[in-house]
N, C-alpha and C. Protein backbone atom coordinates (compact mmCIF):
# COMPACT_ATOMS: atom_id res chain seq x y z
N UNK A 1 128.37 81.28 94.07
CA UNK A 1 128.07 82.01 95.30
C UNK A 1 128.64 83.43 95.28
N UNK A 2 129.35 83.68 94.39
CA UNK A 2 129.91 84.66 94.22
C UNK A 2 129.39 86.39 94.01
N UNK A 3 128.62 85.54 92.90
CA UNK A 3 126.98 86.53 92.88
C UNK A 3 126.05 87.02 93.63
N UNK A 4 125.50 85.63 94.77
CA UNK A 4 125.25 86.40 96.11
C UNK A 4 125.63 86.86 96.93
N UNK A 5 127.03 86.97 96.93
CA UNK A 5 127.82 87.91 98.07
C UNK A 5 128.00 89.63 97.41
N UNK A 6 127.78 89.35 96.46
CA UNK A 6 127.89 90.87 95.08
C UNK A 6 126.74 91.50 95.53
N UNK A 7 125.42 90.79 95.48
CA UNK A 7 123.89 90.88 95.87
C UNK A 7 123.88 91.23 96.84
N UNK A 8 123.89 90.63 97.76
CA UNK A 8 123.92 90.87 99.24
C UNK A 8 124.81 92.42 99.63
N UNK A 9 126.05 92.36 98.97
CA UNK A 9 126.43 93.65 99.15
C UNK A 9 125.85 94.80 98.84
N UNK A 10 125.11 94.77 97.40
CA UNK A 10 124.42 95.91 96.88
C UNK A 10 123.50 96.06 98.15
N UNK A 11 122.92 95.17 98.49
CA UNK A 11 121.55 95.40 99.07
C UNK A 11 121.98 96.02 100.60
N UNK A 12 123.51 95.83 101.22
CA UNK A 12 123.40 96.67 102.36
C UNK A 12 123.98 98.22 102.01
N UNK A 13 124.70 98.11 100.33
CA UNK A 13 124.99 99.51 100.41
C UNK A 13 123.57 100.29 100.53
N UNK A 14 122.61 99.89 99.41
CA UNK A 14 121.35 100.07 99.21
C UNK A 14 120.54 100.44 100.24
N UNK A 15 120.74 99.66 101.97
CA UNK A 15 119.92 99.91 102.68
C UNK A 15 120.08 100.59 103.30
N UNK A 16 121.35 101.19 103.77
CA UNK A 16 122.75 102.30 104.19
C UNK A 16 121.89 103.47 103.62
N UNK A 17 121.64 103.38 102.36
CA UNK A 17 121.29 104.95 101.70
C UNK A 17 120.52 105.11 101.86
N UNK A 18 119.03 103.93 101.93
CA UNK A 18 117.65 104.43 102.27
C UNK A 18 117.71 105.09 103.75
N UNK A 19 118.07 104.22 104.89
CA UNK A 19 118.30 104.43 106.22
C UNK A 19 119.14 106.41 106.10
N UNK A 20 120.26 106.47 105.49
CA UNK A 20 120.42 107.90 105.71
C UNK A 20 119.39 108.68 105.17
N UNK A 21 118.88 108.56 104.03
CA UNK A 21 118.02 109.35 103.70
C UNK A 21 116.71 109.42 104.03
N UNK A 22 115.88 108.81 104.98
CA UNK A 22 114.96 108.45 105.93
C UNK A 22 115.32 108.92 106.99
N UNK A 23 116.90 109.06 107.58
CA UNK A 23 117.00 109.82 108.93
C UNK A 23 117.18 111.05 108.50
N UNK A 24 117.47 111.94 107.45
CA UNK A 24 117.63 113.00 107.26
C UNK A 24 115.92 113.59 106.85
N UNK A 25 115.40 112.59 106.67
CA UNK A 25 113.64 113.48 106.13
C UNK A 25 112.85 114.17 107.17
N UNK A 26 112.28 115.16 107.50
CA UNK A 26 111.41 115.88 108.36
C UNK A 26 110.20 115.35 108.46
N UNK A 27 109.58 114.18 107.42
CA UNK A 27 108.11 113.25 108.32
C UNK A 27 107.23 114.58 108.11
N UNK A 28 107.11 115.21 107.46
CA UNK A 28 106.29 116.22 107.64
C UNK A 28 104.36 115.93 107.33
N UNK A 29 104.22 115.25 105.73
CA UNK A 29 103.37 114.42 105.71
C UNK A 29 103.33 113.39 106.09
N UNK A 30 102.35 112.30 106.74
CA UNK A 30 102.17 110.93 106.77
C UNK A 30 100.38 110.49 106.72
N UNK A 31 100.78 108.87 106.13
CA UNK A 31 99.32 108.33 106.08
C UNK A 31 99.41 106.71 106.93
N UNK A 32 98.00 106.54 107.15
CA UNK A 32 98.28 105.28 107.46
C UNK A 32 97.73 103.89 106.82
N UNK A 33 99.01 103.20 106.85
CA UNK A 33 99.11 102.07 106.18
C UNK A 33 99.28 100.60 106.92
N UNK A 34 98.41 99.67 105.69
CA UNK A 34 98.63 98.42 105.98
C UNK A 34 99.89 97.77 106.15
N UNK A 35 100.93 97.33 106.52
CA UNK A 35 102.03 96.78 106.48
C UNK A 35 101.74 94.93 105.51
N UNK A 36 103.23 95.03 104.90
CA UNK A 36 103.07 93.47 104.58
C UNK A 36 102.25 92.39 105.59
N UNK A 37 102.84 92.50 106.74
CA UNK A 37 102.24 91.56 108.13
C UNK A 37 101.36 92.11 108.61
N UNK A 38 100.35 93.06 108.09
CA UNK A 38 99.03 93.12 108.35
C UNK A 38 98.50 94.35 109.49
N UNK A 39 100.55 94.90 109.80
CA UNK A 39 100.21 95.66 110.85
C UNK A 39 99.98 97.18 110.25
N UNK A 40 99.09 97.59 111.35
CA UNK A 40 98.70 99.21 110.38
C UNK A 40 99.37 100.10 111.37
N UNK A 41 100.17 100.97 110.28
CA UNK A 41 101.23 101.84 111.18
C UNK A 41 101.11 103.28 110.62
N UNK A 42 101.60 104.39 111.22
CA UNK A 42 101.99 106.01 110.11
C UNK A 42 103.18 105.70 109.62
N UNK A 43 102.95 106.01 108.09
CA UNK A 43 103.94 106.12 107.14
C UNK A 43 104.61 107.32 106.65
N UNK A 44 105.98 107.74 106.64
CA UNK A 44 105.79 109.01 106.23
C UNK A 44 105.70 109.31 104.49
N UNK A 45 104.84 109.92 104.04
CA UNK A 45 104.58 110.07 102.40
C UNK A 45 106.29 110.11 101.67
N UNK A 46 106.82 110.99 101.99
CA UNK A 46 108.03 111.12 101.34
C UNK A 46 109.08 109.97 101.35
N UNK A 47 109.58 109.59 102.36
CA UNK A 47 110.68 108.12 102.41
C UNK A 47 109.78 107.05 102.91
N UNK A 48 108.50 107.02 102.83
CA UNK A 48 107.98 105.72 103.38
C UNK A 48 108.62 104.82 104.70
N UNK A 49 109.30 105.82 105.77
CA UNK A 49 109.65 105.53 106.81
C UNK A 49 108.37 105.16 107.84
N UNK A 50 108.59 103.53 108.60
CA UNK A 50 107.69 103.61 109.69
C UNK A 50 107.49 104.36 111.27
N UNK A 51 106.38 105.16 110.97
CA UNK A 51 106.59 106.06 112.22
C UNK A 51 106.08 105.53 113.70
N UNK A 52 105.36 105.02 113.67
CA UNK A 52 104.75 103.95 114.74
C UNK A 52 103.22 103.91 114.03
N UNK A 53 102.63 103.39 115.67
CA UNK A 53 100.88 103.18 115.55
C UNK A 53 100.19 104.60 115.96
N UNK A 54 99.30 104.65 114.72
CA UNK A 54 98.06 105.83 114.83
C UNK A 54 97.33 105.09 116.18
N UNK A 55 96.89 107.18 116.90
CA UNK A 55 96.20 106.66 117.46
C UNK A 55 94.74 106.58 117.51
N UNK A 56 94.20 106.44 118.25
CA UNK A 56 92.37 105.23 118.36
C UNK A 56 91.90 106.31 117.18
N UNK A 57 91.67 107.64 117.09
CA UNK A 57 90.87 108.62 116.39
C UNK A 57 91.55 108.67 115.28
N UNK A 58 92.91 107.97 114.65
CA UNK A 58 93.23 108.27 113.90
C UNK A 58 93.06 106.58 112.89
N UNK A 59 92.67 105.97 113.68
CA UNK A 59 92.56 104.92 113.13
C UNK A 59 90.99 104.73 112.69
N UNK A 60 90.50 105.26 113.38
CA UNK A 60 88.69 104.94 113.73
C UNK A 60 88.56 105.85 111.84
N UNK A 61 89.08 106.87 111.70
CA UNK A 61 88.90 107.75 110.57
C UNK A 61 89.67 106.88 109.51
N UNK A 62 90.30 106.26 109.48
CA UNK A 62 90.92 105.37 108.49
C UNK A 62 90.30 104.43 107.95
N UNK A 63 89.96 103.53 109.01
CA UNK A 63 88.74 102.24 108.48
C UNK A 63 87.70 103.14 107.97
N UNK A 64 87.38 104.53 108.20
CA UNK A 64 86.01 104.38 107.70
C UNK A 64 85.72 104.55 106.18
N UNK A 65 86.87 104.93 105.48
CA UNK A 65 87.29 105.64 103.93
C UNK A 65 86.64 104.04 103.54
């Protein structure tokens, strides 16, 4: 068990750094994307931070690609 507490640690230093470096990004580009669970949200291109839900015109132009 020792190993997963090692694991587990990496993974919150790990998520610590994404999270700062996602709050420090300006979102300047974004696209929108499918999520694992199917939900379609704006992504920002650079840290792949979720920005919320596109709206109706921005979605209507998405399905149509």
């Amino acid at each position: 068990m020792i190993r997963i507490d090692r694991l587990q640690k990496k993974l919150k230093e790990i998520n610590k750094e994404i999270d700062k470096y996602q709050n420090s990004c300006s979102h300047s580009r974004q696209h929108i994307q499918a999520l694992e669970n199917n939900d379609i949200r704006l992504v920002c291109d650079a840290c792949n931070k979720d920005l919320g839900w596109p709206n109706y015109d921005e979605l209507q132009k998405w399905l149509r690609k």
